[in-house]
PDB file of N, CA and C in Angstrom:
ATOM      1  N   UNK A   1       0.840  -1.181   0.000  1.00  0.00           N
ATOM      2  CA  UNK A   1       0.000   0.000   0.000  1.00  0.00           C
ATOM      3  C   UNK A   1       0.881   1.239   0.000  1.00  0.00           C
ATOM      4  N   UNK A   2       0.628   2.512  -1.083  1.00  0.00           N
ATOM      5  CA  UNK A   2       1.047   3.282  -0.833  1.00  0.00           C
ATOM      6  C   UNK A   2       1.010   4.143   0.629  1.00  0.00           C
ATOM      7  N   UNK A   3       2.165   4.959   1.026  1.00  0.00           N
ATOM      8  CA  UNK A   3       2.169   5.426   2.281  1.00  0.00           C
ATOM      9  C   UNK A   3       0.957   7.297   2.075  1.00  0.00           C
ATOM     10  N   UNK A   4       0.540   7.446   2.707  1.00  0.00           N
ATOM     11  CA  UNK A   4      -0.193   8.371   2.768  1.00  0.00           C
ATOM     12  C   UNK A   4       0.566   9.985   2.373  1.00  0.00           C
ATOM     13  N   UNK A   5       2.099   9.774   2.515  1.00  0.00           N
ATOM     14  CA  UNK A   5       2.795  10.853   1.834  1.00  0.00           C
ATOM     15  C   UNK A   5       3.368  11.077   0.701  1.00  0.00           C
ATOM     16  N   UNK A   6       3.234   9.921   0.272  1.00  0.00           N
ATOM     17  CA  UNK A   6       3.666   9.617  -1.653  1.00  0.00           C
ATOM     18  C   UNK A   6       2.325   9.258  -2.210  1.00  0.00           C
ATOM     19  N   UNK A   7       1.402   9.729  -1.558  1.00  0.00           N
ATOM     20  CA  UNK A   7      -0.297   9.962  -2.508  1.00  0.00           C
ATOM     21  C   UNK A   7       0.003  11.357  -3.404  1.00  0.00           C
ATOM     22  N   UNK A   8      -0.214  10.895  -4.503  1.00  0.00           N
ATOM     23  CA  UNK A   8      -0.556  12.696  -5.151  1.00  0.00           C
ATOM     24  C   UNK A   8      -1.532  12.890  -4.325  1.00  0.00           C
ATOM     25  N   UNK A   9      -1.410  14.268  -4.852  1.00  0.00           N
ATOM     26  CA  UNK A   9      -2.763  15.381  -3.858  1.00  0.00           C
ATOM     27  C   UNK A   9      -3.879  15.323  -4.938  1.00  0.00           C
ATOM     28  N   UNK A  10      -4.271  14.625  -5.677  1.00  0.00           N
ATOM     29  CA  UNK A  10      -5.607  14.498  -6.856  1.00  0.00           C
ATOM     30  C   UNK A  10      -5.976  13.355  -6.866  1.00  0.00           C
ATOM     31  N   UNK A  11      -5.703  12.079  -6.734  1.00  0.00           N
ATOM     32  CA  UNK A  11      -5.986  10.954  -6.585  1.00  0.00           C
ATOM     33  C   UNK A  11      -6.043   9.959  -5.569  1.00  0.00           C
ATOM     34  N   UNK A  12      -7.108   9.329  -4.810  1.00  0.00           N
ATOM     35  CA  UNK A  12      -7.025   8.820  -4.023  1.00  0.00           C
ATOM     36  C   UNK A  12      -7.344   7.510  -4.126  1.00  0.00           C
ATOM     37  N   UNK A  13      -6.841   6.229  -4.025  1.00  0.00           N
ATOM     38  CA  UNK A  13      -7.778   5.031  -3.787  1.00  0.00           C
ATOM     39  C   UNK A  13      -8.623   4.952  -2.641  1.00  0.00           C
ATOM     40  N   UNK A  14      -9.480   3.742  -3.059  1.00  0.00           N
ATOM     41  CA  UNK A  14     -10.625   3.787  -1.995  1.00  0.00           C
ATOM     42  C   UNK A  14     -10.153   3.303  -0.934  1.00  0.00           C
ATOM     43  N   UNK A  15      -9.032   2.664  -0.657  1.00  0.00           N
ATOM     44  CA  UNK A  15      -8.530   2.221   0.599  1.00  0.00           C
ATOM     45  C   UNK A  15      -7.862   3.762   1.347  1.00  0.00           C
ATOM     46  N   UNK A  16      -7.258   4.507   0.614  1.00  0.00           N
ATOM     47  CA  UNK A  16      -6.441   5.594   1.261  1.00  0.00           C
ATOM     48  C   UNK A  16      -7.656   6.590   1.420  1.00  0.00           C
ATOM     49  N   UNK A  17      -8.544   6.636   0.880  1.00  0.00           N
ATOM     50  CA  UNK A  17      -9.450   7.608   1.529  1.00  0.00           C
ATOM     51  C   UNK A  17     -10.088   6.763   2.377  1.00  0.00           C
ATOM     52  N   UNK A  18     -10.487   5.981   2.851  1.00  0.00           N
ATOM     53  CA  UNK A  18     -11.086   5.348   3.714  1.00  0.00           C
ATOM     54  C   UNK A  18     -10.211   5.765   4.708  1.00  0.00           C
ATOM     55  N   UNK A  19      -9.411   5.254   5.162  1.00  0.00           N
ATOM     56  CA  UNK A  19      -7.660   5.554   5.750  1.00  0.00           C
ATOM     57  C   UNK A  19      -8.051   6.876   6.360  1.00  0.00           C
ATOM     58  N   UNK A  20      -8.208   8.039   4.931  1.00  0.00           N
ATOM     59  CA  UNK A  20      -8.122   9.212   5.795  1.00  0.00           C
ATOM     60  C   UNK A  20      -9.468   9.604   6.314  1.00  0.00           C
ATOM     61  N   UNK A  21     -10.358   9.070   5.865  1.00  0.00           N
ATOM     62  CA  UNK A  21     -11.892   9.507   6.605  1.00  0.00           C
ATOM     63  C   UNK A  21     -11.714   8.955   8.040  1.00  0.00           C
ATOM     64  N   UNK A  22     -11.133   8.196   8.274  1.00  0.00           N
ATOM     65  CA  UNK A  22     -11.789   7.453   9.513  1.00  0.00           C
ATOM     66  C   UNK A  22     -10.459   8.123  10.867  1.00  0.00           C
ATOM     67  N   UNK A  23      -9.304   8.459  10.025  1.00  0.00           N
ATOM     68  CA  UNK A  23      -7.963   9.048  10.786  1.00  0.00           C
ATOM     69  C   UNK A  23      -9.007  10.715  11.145  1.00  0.00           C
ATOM     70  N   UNK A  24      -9.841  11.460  10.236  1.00  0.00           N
ATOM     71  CA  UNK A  24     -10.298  12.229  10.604  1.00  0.00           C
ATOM     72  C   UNK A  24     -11.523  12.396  11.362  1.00  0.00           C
ATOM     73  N   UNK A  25     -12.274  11.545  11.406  1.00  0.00           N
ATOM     74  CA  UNK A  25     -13.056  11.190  12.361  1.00  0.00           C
ATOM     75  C   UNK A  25     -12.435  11.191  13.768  1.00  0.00           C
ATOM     76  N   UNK A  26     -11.574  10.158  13.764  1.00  0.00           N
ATOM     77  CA  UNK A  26     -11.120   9.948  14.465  1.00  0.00           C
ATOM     78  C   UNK A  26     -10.395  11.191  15.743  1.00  0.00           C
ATOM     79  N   UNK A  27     -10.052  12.344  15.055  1.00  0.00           N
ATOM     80  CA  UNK A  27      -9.425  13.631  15.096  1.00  0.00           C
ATOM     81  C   UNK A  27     -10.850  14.556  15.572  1.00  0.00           C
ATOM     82  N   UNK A  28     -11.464  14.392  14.964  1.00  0.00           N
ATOM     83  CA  UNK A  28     -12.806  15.252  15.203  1.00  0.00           C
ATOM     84  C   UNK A  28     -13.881  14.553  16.674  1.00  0.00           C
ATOM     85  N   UNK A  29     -13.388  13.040  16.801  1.00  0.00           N
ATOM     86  CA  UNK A  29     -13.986  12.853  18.662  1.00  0.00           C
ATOM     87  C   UNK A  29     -13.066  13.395  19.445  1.00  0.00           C
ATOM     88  N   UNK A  30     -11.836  13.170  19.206  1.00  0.00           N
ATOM     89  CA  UNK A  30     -11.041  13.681  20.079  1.00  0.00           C
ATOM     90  C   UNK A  30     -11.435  15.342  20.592  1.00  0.00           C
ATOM     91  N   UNK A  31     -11.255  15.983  19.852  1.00  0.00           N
ATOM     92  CA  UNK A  31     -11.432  17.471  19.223  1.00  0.00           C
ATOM     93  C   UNK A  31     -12.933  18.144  19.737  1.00  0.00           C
ATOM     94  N   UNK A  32     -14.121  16.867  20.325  1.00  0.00           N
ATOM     95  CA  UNK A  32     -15.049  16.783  20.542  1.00  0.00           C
ATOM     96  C   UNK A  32     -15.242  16.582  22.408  1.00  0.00           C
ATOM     97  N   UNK A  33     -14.349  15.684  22.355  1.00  0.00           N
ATOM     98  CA  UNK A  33     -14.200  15.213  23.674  1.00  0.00           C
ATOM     99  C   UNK A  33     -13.161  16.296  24.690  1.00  0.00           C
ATOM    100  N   UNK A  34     -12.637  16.696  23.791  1.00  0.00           N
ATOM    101  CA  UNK A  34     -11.639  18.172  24.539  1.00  0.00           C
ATOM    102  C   UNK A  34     -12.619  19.266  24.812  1.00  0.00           C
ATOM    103  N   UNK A  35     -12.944  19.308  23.613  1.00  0.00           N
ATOM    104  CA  UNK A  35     -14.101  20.525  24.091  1.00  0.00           C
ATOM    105  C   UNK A  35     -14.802  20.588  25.458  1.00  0.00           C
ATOM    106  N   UNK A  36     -15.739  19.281  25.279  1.00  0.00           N
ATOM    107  CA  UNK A  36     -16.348  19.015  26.594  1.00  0.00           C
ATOM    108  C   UNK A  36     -15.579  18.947  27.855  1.00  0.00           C
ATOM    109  N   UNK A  37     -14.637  18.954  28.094  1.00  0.00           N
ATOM    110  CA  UNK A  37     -13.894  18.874  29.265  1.00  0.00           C
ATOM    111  C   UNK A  37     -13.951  17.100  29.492  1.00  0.00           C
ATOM    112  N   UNK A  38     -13.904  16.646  28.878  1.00  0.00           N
ATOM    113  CA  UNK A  38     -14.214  14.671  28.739  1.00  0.00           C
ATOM    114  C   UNK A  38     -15.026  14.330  29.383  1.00  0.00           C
ATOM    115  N   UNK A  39     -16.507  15.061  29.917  1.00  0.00           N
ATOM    116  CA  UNK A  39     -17.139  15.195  30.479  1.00  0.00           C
ATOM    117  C   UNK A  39     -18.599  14.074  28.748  1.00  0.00           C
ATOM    118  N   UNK A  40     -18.104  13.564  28.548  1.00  0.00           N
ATOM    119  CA  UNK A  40     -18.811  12.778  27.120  1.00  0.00           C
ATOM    120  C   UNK A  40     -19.675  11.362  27.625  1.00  0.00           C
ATOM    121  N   UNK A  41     -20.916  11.363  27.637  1.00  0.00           N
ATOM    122  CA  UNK A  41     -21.513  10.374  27.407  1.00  0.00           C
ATOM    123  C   UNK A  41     -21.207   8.933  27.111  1.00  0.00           C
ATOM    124  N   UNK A  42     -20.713   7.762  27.747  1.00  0.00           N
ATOM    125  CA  UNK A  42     -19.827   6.452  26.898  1.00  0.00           C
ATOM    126  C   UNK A  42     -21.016   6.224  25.661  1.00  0.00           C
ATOM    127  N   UNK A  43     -22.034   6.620  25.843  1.00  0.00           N
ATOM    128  CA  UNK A  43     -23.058   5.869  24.321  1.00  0.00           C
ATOM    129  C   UNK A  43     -22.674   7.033  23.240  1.00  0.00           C
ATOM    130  N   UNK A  44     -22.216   7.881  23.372  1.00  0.00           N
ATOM    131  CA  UNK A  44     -21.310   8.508  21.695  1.00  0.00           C
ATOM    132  C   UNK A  44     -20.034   8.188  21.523  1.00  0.00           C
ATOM    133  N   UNK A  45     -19.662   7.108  22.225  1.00  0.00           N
ATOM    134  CA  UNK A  45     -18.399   6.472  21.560  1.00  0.00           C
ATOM    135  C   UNK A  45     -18.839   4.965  20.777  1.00  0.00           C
ATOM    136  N   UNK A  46     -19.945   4.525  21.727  1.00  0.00           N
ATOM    137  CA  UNK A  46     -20.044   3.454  21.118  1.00  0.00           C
ATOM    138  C   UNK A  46     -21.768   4.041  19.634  1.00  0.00           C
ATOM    139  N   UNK A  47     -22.086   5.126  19.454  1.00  0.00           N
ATOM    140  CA  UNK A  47     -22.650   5.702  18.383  1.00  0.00           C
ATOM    141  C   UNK A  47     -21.378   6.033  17.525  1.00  0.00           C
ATOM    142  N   UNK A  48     -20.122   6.578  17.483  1.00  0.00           N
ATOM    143  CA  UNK A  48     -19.103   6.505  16.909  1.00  0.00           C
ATOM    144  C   UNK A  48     -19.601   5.249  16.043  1.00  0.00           C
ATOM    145  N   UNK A  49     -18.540   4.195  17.097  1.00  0.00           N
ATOM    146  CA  UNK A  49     -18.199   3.016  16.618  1.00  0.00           C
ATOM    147  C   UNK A  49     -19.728   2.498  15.838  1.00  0.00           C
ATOM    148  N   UNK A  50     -20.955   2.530  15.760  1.00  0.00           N
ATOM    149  CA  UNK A  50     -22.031   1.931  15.544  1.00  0.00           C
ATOM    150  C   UNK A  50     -22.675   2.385  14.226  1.00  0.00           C
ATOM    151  N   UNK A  51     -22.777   3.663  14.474  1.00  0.00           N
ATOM    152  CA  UNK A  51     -22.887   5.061  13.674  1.00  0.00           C
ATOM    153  C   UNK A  51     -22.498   5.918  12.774  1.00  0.00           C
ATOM    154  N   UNK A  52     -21.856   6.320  13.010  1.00  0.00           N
ATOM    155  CA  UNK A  52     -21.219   7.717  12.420  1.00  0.00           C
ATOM    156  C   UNK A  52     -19.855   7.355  11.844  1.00  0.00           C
ATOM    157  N   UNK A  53     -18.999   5.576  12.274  1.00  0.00           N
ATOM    158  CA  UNK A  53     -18.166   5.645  11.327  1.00  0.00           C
ATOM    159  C   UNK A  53     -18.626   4.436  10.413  1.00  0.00           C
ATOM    160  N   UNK A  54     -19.804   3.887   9.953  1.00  0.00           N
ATOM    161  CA  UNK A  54     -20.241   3.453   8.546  1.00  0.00           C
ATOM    162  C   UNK A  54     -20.903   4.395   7.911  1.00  0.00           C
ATOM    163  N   UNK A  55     -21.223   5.720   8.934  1.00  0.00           N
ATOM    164  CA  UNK A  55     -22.144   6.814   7.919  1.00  0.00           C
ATOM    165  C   UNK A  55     -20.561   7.125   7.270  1.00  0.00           C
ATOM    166  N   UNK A  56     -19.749   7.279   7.619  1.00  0.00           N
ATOM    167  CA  UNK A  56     -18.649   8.696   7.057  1.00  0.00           C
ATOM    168  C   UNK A  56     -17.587   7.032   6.025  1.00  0.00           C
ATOM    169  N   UNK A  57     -18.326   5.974   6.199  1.00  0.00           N
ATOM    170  CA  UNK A  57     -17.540   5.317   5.283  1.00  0.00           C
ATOM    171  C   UNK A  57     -18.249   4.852   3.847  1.00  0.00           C
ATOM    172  N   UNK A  58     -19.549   5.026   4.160  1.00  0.00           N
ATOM    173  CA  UNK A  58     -20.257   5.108   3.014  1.00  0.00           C
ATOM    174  C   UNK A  58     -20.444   6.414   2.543  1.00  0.00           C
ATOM    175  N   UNK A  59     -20.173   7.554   3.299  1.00  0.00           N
ATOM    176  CA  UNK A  59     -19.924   8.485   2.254  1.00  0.00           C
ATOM    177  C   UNK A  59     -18.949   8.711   1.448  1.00  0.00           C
ATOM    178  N   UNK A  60     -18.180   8.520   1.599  1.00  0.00           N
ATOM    179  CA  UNK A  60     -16.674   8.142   1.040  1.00  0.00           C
ATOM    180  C   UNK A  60     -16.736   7.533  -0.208  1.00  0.00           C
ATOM    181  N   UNK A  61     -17.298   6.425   0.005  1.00  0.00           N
ATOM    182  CA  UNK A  61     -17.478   5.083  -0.912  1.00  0.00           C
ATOM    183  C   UNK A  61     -18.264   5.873  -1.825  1.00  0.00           C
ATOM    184  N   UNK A  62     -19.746   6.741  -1.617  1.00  0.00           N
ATOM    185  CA  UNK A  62     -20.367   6.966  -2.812  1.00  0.00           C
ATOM    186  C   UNK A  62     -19.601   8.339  -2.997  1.00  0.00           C
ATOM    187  N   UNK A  63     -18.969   9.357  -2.510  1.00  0.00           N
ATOM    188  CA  UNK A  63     -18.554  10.591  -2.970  1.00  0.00           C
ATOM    189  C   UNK A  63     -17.206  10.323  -4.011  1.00  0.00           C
ATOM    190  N   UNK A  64     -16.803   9.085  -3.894  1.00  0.00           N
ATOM    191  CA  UNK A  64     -15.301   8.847  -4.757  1.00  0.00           C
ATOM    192  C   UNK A  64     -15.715   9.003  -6.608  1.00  0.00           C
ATOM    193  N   UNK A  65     -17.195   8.896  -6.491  1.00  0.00           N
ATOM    194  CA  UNK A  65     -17.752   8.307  -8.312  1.00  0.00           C
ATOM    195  C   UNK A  65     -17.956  10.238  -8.491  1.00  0.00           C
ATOM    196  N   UNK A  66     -17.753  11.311  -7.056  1.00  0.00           N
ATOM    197  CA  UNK A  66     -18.285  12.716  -7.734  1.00  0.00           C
ATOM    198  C   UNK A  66     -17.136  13.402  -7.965  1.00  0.00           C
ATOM    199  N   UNK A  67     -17.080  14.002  -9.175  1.00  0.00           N
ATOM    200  CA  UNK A  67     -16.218  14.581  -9.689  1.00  0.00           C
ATOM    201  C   UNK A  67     -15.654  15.856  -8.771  1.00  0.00           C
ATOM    202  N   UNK A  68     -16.306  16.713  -8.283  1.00  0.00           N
ATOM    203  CA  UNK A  68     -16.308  17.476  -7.035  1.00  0.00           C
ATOM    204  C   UNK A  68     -15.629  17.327  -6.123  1.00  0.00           C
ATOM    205  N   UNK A  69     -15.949  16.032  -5.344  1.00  0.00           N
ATOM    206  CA  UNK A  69     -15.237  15.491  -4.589  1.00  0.00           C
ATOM    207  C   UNK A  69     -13.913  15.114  -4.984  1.00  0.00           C
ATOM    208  N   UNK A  70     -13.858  14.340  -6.091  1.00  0.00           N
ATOM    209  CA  UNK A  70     -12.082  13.934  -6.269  1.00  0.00           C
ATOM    210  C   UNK A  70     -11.129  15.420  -7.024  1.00  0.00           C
ATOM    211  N   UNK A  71     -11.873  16.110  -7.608  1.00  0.00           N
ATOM    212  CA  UNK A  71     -11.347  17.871  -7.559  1.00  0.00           C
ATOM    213  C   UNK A  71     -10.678  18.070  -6.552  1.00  0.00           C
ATOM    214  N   UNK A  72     -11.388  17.970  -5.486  1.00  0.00           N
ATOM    215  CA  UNK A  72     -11.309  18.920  -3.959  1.00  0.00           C
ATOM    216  C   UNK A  72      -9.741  18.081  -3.593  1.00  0.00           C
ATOM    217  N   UNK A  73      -9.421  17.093  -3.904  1.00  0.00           N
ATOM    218  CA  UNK A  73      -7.945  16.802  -3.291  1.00  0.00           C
ATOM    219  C   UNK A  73      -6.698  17.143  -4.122  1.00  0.00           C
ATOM    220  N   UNK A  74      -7.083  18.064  -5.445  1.00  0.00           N
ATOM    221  CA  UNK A  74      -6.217  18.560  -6.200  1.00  0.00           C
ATOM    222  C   UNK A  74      -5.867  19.880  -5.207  1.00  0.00           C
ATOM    223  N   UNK A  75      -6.296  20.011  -4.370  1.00  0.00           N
ATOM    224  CA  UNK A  75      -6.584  22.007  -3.633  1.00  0.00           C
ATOM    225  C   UNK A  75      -5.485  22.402  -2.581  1.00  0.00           C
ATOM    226  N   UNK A  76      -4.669  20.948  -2.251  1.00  0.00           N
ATOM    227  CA  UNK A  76      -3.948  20.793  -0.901  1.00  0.00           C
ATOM    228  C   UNK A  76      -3.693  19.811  -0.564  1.00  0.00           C
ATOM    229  N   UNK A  77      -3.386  19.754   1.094  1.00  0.00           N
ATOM    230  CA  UNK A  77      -3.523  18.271   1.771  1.00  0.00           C
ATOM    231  C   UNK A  77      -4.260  17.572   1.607  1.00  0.00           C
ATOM    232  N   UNK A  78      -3.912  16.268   1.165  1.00  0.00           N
ATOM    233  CA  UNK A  78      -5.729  15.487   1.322  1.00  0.00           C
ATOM    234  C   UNK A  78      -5.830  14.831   2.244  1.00  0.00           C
ATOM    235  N   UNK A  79      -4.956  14.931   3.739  1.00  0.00           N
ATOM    236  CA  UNK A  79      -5.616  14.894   4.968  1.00  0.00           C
ATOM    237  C   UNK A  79      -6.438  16.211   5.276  1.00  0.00           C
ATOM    238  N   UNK A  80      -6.437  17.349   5.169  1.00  0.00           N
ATOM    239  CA  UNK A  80      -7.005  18.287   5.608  1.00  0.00           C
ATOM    240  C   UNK A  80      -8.149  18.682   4.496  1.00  0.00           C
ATOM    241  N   UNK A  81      -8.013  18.521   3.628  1.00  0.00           N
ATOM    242  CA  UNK A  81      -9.343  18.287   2.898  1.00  0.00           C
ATOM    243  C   UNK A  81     -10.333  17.450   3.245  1.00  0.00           C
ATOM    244  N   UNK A  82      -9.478  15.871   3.491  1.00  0.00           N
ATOM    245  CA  UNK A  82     -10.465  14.842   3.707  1.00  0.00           C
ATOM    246  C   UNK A  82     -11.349  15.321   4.893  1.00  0.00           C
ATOM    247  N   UNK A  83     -10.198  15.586   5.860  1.00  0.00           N
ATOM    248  CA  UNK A  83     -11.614  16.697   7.313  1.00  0.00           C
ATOM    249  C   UNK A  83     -12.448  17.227   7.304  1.00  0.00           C
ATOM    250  N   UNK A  84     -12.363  18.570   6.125  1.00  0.00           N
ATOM    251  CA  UNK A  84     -13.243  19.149   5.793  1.00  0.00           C
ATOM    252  C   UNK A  84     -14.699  18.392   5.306  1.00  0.00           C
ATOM    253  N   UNK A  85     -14.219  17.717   4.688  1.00  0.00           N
ATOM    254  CA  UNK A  85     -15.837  16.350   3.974  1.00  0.00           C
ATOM    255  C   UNK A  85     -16.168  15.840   5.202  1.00  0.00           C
ATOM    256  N   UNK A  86     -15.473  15.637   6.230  1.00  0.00           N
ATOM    257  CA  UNK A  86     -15.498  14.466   7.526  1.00  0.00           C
ATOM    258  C   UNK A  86     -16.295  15.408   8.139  1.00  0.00           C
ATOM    259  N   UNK A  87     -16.054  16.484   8.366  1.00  0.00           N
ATOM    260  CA  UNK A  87     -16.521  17.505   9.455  1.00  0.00           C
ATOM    261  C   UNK A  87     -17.685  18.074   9.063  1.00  0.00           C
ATOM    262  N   UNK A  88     -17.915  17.892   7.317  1.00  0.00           N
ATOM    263  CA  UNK A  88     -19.385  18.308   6.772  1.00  0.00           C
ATOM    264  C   UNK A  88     -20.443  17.263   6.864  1.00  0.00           C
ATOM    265  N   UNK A  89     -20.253  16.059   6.542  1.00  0.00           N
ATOM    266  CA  UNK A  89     -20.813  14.723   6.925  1.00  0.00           C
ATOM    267  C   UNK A  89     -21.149  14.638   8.475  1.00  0.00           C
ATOM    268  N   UNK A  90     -20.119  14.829   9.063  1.00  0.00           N
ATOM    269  CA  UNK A  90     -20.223  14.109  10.602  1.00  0.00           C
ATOM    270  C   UNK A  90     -20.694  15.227  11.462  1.00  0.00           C
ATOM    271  N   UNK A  91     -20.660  16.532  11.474  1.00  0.00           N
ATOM    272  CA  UNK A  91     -21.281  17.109  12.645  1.00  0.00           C
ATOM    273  C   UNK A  91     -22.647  17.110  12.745  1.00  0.00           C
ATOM    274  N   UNK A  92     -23.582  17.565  11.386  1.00  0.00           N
ATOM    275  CA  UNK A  92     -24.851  17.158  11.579  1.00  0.00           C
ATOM    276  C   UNK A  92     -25.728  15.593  12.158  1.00  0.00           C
ATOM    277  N   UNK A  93     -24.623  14.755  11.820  1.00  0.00           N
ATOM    278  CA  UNK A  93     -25.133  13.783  12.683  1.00  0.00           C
ATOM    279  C   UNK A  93     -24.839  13.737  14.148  1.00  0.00           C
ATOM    280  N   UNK A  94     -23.706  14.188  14.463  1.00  0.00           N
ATOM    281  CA  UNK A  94     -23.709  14.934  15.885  1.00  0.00           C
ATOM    282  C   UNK A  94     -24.694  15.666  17.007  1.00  0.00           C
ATOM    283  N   UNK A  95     -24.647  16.514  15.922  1.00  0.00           N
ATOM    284  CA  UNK A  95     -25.875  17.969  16.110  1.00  0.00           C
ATOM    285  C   UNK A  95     -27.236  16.345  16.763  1.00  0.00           C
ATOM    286  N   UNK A  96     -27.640  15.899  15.749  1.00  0.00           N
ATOM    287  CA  UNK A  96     -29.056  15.351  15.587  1.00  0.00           C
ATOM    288  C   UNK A  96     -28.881  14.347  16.882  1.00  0.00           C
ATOM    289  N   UNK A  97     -27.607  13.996  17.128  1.00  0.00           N
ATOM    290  CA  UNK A  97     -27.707  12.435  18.042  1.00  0.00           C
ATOM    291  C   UNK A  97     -27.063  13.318  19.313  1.00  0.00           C
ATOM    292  N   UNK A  98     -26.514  13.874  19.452  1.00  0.00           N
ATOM    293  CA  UNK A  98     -25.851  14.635  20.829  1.00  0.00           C
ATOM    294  C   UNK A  98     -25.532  16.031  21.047  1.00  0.00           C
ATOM    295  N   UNK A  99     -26.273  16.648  20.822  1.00  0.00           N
ATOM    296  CA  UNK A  99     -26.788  18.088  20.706  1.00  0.00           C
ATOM    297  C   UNK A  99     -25.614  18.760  21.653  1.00  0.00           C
ATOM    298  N   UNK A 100     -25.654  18.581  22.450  1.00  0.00           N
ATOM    299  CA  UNK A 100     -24.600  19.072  23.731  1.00  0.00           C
ATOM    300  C   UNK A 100     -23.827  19.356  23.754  1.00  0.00           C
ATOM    301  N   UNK A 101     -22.846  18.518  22.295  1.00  0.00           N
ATOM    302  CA  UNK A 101     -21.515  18.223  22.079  1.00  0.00           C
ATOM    303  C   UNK A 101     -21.222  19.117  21.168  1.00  0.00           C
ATOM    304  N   UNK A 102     -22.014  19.385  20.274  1.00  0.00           N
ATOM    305  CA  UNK A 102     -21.232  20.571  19.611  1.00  0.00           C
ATOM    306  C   UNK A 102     -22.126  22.322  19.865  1.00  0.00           C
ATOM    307  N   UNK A 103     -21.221  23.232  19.580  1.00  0.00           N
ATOM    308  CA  UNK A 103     -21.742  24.307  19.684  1.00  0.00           C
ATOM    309  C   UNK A 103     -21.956  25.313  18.065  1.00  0.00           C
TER     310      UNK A 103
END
């Protein structure tokens, strides 16, 4: 497998974006859980795990066929891009399942 730093910035396979959706997810509980003072509910970790990371892996899976989407990693990092999609996908399901957690 290629390493995540010898990816061009325009092309991704579906394994390396998977890779980075879930590394940014991953970044965004953390980032979630700081906020709160770790003061977090254990049932939005296991909504994580249940939830929100087959929602943000099937988005992935169907956003790879939109032209838009595979554009957007010509722009920069495509870890910090990939966030941006992660963080547009995943907070509204946040918002809807644990209101508390984000502001």
């Amino acid at each position: 497998m290629t390493s995540m730093t010898s990816m061009t910035s325009h092309y991704l396979t579906a394994d390396q974006a998977s890779i980075l959706a879930i590394k940014a997810l991953d970044d965004l509980v953390i980032e979630l859980v700081e906020a709160n003072r770790m003061a977090v509910a254990p049932t939005f970790f296991d909504w994580v795990a249940d939830s929100a990371t087959p929602a943000v892996e099937t988005m992935v899976s169907m956003s790879l066929k939109q032209p838009r989407f595979n554009a957007s990693f010509a722009l920069g990092d495509p870890r910090k891009t990939m966030a941006t999609w992660v963080r547009h996908w995943a907070l509204p399901l946040v918002r809807q399942n644990f209101s508390g957690l984000v502001t």
